[in-house]
N, C-alpha and C. Protein backbone atom coordinates (compact mmCIF):
# COMPACT_ATOMS: atom_id res chain seq x y z
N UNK A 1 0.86 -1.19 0.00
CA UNK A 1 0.00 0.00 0.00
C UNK A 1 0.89 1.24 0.00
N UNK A 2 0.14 2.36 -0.96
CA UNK A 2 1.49 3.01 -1.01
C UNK A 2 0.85 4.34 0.02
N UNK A 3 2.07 5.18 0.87
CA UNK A 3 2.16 5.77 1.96
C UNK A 3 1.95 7.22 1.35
N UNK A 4 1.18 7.67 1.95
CA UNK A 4 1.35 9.65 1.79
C UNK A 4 2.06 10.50 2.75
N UNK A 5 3.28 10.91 2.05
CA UNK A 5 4.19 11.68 3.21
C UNK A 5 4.07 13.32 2.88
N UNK A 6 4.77 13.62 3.71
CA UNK A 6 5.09 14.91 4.20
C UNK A 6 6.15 16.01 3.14
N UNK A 7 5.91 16.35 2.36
CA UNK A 7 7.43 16.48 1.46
C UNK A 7 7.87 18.21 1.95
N UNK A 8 7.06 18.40 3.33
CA UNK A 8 7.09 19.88 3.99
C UNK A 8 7.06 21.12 3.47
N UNK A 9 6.37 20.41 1.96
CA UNK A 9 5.37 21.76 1.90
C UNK A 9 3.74 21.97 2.26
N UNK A 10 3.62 23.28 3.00
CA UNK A 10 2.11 23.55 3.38
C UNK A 10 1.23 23.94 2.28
N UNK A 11 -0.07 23.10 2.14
CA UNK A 11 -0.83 23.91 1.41
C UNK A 11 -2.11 24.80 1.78
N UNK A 12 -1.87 26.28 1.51
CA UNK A 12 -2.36 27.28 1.70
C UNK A 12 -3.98 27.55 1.22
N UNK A 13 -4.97 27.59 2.19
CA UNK A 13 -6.02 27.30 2.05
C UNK A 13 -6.66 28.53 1.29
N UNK A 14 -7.23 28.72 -0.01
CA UNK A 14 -7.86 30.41 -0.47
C UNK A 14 -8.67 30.44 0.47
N UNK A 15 -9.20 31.73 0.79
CA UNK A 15 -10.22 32.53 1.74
C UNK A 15 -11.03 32.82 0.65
N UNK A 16 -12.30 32.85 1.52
CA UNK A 16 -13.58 33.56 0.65
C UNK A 16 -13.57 35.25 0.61
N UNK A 17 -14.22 35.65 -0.05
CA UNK A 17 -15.04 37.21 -0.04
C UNK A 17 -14.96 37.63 1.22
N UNK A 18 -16.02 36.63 1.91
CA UNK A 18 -16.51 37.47 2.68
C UNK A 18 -15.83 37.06 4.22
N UNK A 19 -14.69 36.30 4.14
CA UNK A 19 -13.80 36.15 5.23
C UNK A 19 -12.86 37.33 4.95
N UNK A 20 -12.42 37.42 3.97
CA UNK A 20 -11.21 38.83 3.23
C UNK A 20 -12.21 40.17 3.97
N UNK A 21 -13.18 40.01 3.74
CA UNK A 21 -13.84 41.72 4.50
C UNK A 21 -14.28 41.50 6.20
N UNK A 22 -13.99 40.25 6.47
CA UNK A 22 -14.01 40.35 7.88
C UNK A 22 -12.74 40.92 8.52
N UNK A 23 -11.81 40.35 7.47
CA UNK A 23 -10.54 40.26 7.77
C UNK A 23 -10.52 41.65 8.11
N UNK A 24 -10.55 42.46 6.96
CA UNK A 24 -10.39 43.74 6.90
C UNK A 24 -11.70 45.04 7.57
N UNK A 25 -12.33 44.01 7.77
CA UNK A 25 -13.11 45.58 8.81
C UNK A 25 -14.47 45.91 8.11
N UNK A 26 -13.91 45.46 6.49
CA UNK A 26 -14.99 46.21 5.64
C UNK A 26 -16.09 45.52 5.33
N UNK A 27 -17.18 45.99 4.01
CA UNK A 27 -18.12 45.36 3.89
C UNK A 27 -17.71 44.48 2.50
N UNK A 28 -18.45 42.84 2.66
CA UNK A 28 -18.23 42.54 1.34
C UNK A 28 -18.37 43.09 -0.06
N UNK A 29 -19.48 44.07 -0.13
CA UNK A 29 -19.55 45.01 -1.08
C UNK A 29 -18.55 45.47 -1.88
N UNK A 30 -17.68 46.48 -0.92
CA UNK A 30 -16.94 47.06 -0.66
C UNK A 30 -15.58 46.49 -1.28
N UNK A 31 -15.14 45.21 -1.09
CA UNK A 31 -14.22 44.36 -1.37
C UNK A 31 -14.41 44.23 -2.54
N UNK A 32 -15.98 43.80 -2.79
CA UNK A 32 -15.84 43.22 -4.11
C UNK A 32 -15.60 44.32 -5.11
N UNK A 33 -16.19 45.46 -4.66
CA UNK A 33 -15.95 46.60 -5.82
C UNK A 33 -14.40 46.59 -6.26
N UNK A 34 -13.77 46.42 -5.65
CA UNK A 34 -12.04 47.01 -5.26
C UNK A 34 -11.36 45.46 -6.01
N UNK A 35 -11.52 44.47 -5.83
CA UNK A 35 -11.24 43.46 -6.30
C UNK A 35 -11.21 42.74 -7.41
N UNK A 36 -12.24 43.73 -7.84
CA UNK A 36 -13.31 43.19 -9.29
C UNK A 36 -13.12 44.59 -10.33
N UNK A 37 -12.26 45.57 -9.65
CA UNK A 37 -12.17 46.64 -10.66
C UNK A 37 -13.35 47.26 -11.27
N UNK A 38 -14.38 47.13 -10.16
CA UNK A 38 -15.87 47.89 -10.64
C UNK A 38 -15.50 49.43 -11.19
N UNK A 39 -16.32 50.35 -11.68
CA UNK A 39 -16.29 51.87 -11.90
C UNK A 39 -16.65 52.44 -10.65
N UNK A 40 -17.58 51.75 -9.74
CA UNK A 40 -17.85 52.47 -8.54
C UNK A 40 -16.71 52.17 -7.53
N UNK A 41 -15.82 51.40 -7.96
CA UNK A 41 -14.42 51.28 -6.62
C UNK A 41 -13.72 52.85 -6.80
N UNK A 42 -14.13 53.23 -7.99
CA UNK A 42 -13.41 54.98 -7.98
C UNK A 42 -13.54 55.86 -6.81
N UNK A 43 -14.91 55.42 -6.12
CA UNK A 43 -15.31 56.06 -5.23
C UNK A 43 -14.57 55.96 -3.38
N UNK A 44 -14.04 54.74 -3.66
CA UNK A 44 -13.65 54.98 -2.37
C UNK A 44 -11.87 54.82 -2.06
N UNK A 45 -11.72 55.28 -1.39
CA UNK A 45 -10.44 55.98 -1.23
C UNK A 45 -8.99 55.07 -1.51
N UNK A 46 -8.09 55.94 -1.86
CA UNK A 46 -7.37 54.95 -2.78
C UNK A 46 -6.83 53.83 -1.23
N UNK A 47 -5.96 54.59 0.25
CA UNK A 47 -5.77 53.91 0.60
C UNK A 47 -6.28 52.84 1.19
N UNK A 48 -7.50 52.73 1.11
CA UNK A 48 -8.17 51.81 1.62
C UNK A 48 -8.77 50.47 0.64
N UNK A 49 -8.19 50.99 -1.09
CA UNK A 49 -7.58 50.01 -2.21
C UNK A 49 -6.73 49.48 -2.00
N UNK A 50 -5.36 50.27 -1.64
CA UNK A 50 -4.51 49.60 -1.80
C UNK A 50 -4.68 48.66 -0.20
N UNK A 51 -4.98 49.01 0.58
CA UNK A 51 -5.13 48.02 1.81
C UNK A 51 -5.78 46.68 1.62
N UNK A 52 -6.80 46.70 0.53
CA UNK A 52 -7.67 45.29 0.25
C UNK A 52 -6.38 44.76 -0.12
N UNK A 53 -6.17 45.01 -1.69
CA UNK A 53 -5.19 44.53 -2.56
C UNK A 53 -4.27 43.27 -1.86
N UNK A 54 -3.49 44.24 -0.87
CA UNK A 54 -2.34 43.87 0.03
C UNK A 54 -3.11 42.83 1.09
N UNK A 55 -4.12 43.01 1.65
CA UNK A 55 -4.51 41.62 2.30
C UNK A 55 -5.14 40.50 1.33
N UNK A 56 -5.52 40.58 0.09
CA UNK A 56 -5.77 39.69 -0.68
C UNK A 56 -4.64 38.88 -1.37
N UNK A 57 -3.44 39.56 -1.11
CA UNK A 57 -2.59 38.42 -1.73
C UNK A 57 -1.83 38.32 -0.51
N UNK A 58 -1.83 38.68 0.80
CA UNK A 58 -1.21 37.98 1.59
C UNK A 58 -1.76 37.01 2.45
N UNK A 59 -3.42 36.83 1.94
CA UNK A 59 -4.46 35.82 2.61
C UNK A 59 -4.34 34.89 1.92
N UNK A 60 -3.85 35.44 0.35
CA UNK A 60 -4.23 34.42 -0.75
C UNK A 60 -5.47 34.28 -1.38
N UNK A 61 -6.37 35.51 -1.60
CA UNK A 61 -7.41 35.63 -2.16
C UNK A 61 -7.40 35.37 -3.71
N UNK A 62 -8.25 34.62 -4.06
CA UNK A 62 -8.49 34.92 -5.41
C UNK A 62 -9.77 34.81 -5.88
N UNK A 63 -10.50 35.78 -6.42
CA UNK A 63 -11.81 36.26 -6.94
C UNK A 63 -12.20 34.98 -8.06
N UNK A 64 -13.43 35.14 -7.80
CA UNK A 64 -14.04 34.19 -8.74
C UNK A 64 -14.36 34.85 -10.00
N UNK A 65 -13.61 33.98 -11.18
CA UNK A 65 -13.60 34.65 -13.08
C UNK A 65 -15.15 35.28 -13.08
N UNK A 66 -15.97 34.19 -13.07
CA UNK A 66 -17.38 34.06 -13.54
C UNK A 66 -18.57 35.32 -12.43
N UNK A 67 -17.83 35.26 -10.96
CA UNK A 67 -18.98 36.17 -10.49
C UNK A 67 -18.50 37.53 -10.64
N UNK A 68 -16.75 37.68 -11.11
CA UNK A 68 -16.33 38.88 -11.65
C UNK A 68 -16.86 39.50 -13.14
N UNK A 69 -16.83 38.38 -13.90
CA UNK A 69 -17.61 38.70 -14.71
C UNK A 69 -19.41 39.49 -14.83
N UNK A 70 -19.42 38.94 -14.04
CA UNK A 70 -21.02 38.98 -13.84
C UNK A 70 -21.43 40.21 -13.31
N UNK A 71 -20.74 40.11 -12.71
CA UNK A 71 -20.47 41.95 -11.43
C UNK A 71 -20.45 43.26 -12.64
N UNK A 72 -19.09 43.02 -13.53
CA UNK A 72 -18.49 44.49 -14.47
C UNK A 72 -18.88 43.82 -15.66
N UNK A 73 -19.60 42.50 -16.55
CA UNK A 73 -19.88 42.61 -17.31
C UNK A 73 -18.89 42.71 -18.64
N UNK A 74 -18.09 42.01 -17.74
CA UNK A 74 -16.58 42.21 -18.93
C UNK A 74 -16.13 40.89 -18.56
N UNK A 75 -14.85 40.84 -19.42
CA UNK A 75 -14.07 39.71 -19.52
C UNK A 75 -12.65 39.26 -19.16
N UNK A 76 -11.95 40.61 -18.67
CA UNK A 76 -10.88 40.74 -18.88
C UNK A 76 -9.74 40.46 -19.47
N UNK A 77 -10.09 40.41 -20.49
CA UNK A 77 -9.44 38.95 -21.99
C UNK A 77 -9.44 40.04 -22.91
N UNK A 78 -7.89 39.39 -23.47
CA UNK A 78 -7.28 40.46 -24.72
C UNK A 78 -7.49 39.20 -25.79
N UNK A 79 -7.70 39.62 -26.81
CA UNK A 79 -6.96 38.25 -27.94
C UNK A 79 -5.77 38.64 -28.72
N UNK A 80 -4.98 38.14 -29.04
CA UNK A 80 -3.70 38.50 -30.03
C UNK A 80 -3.62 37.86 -30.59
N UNK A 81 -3.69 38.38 -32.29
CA UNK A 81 -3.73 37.81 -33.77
C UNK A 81 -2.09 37.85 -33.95
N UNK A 82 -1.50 36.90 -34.70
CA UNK A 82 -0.32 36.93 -35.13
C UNK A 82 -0.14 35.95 -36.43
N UNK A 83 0.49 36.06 -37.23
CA UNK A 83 1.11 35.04 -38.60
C UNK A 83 1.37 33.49 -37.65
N UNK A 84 2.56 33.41 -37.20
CA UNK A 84 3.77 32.79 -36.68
C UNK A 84 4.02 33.19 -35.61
N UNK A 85 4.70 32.12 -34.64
CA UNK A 85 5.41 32.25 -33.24
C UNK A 85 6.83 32.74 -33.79
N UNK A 86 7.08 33.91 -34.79
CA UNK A 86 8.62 34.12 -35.20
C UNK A 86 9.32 34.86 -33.50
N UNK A 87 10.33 35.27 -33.76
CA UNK A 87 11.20 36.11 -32.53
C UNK A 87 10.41 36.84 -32.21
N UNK A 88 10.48 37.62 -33.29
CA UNK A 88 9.77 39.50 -33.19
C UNK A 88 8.26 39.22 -32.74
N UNK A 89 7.82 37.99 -33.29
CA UNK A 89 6.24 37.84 -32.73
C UNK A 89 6.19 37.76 -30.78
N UNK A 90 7.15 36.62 -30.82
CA UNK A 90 7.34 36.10 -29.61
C UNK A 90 7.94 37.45 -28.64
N UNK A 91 8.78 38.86 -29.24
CA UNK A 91 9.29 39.49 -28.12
C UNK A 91 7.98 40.32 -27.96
N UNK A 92 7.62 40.69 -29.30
CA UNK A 92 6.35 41.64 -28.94
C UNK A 92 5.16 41.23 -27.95
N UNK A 93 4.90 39.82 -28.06
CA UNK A 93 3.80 39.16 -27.25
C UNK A 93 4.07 39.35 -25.88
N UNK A 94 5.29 39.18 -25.17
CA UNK A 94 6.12 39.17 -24.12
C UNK A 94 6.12 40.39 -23.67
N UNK A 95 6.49 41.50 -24.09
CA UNK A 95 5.73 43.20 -23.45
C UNK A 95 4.35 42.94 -23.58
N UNK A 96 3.47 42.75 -24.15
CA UNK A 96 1.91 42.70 -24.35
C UNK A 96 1.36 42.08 -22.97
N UNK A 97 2.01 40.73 -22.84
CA UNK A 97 1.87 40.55 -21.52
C UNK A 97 1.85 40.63 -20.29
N UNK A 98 3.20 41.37 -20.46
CA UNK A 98 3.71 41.94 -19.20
C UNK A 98 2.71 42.83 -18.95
N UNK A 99 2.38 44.12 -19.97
CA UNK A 99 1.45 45.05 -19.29
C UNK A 99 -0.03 44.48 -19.00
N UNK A 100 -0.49 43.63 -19.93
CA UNK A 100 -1.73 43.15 -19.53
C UNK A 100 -1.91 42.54 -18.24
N UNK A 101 -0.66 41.94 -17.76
CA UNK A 101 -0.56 41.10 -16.50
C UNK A 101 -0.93 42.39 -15.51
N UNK A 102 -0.10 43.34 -15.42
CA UNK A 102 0.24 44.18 -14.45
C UNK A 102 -1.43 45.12 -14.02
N UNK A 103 -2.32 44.87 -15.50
CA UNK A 103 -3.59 45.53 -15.49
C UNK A 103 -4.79 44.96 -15.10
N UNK A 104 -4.64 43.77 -14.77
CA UNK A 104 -5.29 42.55 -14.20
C UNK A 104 -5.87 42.18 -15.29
N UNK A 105 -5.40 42.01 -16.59
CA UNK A 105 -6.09 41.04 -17.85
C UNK A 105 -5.44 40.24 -18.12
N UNK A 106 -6.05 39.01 -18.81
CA UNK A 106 -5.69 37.41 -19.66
C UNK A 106 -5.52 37.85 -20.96
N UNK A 107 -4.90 37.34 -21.36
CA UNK A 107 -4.86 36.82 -23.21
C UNK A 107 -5.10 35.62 -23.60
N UNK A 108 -5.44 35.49 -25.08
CA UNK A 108 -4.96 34.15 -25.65
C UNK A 108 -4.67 34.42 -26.99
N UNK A 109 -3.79 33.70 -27.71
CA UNK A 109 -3.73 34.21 -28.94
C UNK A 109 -3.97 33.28 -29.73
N UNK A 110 -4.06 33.63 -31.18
CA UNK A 110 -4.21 32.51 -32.25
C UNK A 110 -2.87 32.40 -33.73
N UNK A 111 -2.30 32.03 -34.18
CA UNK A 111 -1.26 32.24 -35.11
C UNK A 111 -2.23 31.56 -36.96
N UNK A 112 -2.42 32.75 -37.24
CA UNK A 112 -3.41 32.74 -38.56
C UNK A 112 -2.82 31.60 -39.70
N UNK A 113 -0.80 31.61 -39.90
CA UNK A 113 -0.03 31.60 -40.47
C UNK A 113 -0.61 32.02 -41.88
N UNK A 114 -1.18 33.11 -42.09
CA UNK A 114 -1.40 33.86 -43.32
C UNK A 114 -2.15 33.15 -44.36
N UNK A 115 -2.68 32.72 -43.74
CA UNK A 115 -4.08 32.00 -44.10
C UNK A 115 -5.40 32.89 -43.87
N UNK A 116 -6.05 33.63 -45.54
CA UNK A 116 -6.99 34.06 -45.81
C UNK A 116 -8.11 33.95 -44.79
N UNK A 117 -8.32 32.74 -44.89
CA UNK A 117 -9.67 32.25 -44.16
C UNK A 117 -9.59 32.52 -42.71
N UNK A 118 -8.66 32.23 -42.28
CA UNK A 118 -8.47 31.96 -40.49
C UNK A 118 -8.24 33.69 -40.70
N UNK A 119 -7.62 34.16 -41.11
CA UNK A 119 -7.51 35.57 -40.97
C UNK A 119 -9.13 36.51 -40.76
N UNK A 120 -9.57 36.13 -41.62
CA UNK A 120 -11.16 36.75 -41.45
C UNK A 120 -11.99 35.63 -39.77
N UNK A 121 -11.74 34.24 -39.82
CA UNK A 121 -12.37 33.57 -39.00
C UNK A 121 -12.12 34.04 -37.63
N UNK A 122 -10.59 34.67 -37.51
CA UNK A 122 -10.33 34.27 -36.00
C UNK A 122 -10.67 35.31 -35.51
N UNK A 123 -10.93 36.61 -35.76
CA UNK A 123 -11.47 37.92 -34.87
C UNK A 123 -12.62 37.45 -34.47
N UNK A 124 -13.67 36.69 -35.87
CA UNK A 124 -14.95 36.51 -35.13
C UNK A 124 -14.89 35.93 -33.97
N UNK A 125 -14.11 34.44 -33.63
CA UNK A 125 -14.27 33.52 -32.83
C UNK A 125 -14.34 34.45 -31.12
N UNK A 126 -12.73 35.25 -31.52
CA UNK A 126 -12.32 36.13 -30.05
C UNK A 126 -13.56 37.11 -30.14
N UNK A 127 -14.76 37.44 -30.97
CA UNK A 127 -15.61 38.66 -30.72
C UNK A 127 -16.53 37.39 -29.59
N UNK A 128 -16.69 36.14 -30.39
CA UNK A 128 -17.61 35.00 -29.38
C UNK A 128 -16.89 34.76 -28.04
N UNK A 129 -15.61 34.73 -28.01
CA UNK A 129 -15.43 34.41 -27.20
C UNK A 129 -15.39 35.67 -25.81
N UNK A 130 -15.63 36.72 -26.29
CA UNK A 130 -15.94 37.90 -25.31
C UNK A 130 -15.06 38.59 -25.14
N UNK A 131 -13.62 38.58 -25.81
CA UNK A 131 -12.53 39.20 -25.60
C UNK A 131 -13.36 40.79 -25.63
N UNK A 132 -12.60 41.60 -25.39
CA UNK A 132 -12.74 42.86 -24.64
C UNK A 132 -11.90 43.80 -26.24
N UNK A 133 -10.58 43.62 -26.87
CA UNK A 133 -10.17 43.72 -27.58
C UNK A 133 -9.20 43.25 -28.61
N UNK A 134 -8.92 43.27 -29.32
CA UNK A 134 -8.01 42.51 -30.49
C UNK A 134 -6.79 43.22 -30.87
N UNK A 135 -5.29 42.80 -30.33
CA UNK A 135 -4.08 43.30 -31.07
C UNK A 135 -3.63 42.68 -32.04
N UNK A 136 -3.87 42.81 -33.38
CA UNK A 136 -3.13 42.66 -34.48
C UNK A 136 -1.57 42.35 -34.61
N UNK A 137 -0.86 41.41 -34.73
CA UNK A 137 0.36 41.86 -35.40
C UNK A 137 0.73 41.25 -36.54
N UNK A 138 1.20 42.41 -36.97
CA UNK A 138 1.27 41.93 -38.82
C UNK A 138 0.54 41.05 -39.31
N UNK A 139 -1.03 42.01 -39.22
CA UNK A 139 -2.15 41.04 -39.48
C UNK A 139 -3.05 41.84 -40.03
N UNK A 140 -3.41 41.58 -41.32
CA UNK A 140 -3.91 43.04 -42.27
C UNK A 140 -5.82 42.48 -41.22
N UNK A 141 -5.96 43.54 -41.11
CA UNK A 141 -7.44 43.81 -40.63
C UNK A 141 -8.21 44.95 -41.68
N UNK A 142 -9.09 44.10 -42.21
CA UNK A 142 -9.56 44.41 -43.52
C UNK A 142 -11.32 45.25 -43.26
N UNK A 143 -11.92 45.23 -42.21
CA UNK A 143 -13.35 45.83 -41.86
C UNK A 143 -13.30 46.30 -40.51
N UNK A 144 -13.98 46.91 -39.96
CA UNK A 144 -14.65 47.36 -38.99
C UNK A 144 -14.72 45.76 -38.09
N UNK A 145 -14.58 46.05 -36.68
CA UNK A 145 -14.71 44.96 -36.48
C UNK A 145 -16.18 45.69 -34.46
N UNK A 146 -16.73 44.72 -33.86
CA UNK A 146 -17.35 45.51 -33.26
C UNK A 146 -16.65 45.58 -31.80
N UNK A 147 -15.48 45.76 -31.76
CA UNK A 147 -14.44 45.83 -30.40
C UNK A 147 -13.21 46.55 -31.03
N UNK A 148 -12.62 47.31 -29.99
CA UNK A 148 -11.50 48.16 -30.31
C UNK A 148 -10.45 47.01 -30.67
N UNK A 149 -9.83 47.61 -31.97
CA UNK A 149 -8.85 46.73 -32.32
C UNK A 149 -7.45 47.45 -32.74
N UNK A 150 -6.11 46.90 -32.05
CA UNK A 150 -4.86 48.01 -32.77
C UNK A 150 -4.02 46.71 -33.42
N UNK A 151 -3.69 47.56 -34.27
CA UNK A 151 -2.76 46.65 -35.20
C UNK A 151 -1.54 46.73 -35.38
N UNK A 152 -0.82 46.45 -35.36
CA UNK A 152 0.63 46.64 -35.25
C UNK A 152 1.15 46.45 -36.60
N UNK A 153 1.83 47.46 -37.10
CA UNK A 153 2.24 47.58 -38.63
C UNK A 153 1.17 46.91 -39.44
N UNK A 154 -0.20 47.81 -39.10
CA UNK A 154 -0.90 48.52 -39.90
C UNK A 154 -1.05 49.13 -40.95
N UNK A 155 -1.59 49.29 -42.60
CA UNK A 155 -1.39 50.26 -42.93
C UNK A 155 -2.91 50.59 -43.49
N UNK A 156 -3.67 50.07 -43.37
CA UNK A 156 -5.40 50.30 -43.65
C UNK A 156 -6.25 51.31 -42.85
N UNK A 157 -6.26 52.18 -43.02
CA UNK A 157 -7.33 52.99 -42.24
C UNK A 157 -8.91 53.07 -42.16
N UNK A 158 -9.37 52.30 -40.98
CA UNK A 158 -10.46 51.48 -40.97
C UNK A 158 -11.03 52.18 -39.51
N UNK A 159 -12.42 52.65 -39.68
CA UNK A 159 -12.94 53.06 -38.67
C UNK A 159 -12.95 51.59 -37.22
N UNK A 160 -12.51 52.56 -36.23
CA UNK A 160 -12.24 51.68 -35.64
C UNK A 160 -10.95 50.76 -35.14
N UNK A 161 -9.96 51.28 -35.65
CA UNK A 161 -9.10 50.26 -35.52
C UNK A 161 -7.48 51.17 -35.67
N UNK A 162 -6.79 50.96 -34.45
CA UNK A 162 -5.80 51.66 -34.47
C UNK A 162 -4.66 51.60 -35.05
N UNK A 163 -3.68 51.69 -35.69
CA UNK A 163 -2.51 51.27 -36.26
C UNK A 163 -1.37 52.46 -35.26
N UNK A 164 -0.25 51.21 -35.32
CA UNK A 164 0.99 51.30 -34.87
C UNK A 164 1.54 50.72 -35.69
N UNK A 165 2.82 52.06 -36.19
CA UNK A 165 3.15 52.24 -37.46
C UNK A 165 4.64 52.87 -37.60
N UNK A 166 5.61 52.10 -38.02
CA UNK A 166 6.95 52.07 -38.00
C UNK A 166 7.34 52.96 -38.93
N UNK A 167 8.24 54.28 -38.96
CA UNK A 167 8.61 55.15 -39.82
C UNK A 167 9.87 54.55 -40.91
N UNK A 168 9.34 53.49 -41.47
CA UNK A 168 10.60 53.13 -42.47
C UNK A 168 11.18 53.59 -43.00
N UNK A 169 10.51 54.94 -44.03
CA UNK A 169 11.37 56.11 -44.70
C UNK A 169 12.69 56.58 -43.68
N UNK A 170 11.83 57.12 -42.90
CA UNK A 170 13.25 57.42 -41.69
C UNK A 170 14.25 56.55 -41.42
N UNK A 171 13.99 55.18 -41.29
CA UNK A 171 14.58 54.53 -40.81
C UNK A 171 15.69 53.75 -41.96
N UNK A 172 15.47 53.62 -43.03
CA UNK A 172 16.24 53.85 -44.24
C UNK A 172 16.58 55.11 -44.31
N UNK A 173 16.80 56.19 -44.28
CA UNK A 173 17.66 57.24 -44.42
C UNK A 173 18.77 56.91 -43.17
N UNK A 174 18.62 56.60 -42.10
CA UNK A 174 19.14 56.55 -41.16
C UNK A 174 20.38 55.81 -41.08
N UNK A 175 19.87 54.06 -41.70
CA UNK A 175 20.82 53.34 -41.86
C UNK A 175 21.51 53.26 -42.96
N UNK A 176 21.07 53.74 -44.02
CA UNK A 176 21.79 53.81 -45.87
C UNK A 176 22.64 55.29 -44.74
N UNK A 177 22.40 55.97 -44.45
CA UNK A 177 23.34 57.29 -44.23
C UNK A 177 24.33 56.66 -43.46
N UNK A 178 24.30 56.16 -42.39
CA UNK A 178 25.30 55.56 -41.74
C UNK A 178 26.11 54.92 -42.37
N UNK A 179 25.70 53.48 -43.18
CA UNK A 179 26.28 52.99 -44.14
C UNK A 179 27.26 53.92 -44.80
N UNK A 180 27.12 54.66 -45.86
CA UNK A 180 27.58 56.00 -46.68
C UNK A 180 28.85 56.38 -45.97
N UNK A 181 28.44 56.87 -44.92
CA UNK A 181 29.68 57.49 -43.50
C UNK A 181 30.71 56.45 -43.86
N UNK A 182 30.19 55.49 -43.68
CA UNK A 182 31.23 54.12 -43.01
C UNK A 182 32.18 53.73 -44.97
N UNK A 183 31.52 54.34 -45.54
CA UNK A 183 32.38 54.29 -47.17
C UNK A 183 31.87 53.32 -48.26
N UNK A 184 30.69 52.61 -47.77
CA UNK A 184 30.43 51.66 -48.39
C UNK A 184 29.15 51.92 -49.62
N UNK A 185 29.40 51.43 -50.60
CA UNK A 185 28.30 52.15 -51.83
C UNK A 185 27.77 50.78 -52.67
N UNK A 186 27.97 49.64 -52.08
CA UNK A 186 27.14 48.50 -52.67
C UNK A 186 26.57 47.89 -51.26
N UNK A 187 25.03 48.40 -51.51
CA UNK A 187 24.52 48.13 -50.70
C UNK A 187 22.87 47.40 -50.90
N UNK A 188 23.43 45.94 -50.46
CA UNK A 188 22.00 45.24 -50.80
C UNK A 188 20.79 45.78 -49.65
N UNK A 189 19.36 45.27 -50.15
CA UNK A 189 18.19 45.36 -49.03
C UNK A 189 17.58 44.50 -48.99
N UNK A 190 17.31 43.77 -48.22
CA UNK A 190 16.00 43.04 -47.83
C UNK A 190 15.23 43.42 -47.53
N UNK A 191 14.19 43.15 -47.98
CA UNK A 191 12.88 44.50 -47.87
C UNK A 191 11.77 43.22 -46.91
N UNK A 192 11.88 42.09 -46.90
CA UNK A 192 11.01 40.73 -46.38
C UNK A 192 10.43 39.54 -46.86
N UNK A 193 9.66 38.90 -46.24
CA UNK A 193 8.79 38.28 -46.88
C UNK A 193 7.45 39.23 -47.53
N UNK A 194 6.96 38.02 -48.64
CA UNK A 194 5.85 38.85 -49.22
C UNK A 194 4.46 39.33 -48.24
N UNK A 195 4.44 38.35 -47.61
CA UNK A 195 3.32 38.48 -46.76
C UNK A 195 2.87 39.29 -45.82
N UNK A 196 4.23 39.77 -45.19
CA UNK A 196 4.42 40.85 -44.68
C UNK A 196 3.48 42.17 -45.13
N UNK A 197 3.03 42.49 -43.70
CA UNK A 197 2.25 44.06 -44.45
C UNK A 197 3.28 45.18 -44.21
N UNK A 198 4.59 45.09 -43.92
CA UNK A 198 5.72 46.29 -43.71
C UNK A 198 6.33 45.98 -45.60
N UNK A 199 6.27 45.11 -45.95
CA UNK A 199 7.27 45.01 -47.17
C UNK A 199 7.21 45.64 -48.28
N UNK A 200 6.12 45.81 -48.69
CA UNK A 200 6.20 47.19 -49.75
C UNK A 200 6.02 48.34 -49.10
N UNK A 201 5.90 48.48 -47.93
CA UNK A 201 6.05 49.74 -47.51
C UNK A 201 7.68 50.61 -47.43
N UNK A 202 8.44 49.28 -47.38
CA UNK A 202 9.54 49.20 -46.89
C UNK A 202 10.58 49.53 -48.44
N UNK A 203 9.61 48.90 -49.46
CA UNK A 203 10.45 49.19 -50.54
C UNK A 203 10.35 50.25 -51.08
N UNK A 204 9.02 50.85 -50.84
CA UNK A 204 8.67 52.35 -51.28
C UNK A 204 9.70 53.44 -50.61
């Protein structure tokens, strides 16, 4: 028969709601506004935010997805469109996260690999699935979509939808000039892949 030991770690029991506002003095209400990032937590005073906050992760609180949901009516869910898991996909995703983490939101993403169809399919799916908004990268977004959407090297101007947008002109003067300095006058370019929505921008 096999034995259950001790391997001396404790496991830390979550607290409810409404033990966290005993804890703290306050009313469950009150908690939940502050916890759940309601519009009415504006109302009450910051230090007595940041005081929940700080006993919720040193009780080990964690709010329930579904009655948070239910409360603000949101999702707290980003979706991120991308081609490929390339570097540049993978470093950009990696800041995206970081700040979303720090704002109390989830992601999930989908990789289209430049496929027509999935390109039009997958915004719908993240509009079903309740995401809140859609970051593009290097992902032509072709309509109006009904959630704020930014795109990252963008070049379509589409009600609705933000582009972040790399000054290539500049950035070829910059490096052909440097080049030049340095004495050199055969100078190849790689401008990208075709698929790319920077690449004829890049050759222009």
């Amino acid at each position: 028969m096999a034995k259950a030991h001790d391997d001396g770690r404790k496991k830390t029991r979550s607290i409810s709601l409404k033990e966290l506002a005993q804890h703290l003095n306050l009313s469950p209400a009150t908690v939940s506004l502050v916890i759940n990032r309601a519009k009415a937590a504006a109302a009450i005073p910051e230090e007595t935010q940041k005081r929940i906050f700080e006993a919720a992760k040193a009780l080990n609180y964690r709010p329930n997805f579904y009655a948070r949901s239910l409360l603000t009516q949101r999702s707290f869910t980003i979706g991120i469109l991308h081609p490929d898991l390339s570097d540049y996909v993978a470093l950009l995703t990696s800041g995206i996260e970081d700040h979303l983490m720090r704002e109390g939101y989830f992601y999930f993403a989908a990789g289209h690999r430049n496929n027509p169809d999935l390109i039009e399919e997958y915004p719908l799916i993240m509009t079903d699935r309740a995401v809140e908004g859609i970051i593009a990268i290097d992902t032509p977004i072709v309509h109006s979509l009904a959630l704020p959407v930014v795109v990252v090297s963008g070049h379509r101007k589409i009600e609705g939808v933000t582009n972040l947008i790399l000054d290539h002109r500049r950035a070829a003067e910059l490096a052909l000039g440097h080049l030049v300095r340095m004495g050199h006058r055969e100078i190849a370019f790689m401008k990208g892949p075709k698929v790319s929505s920077d690449t004829e921008v890049r050759w222009q």
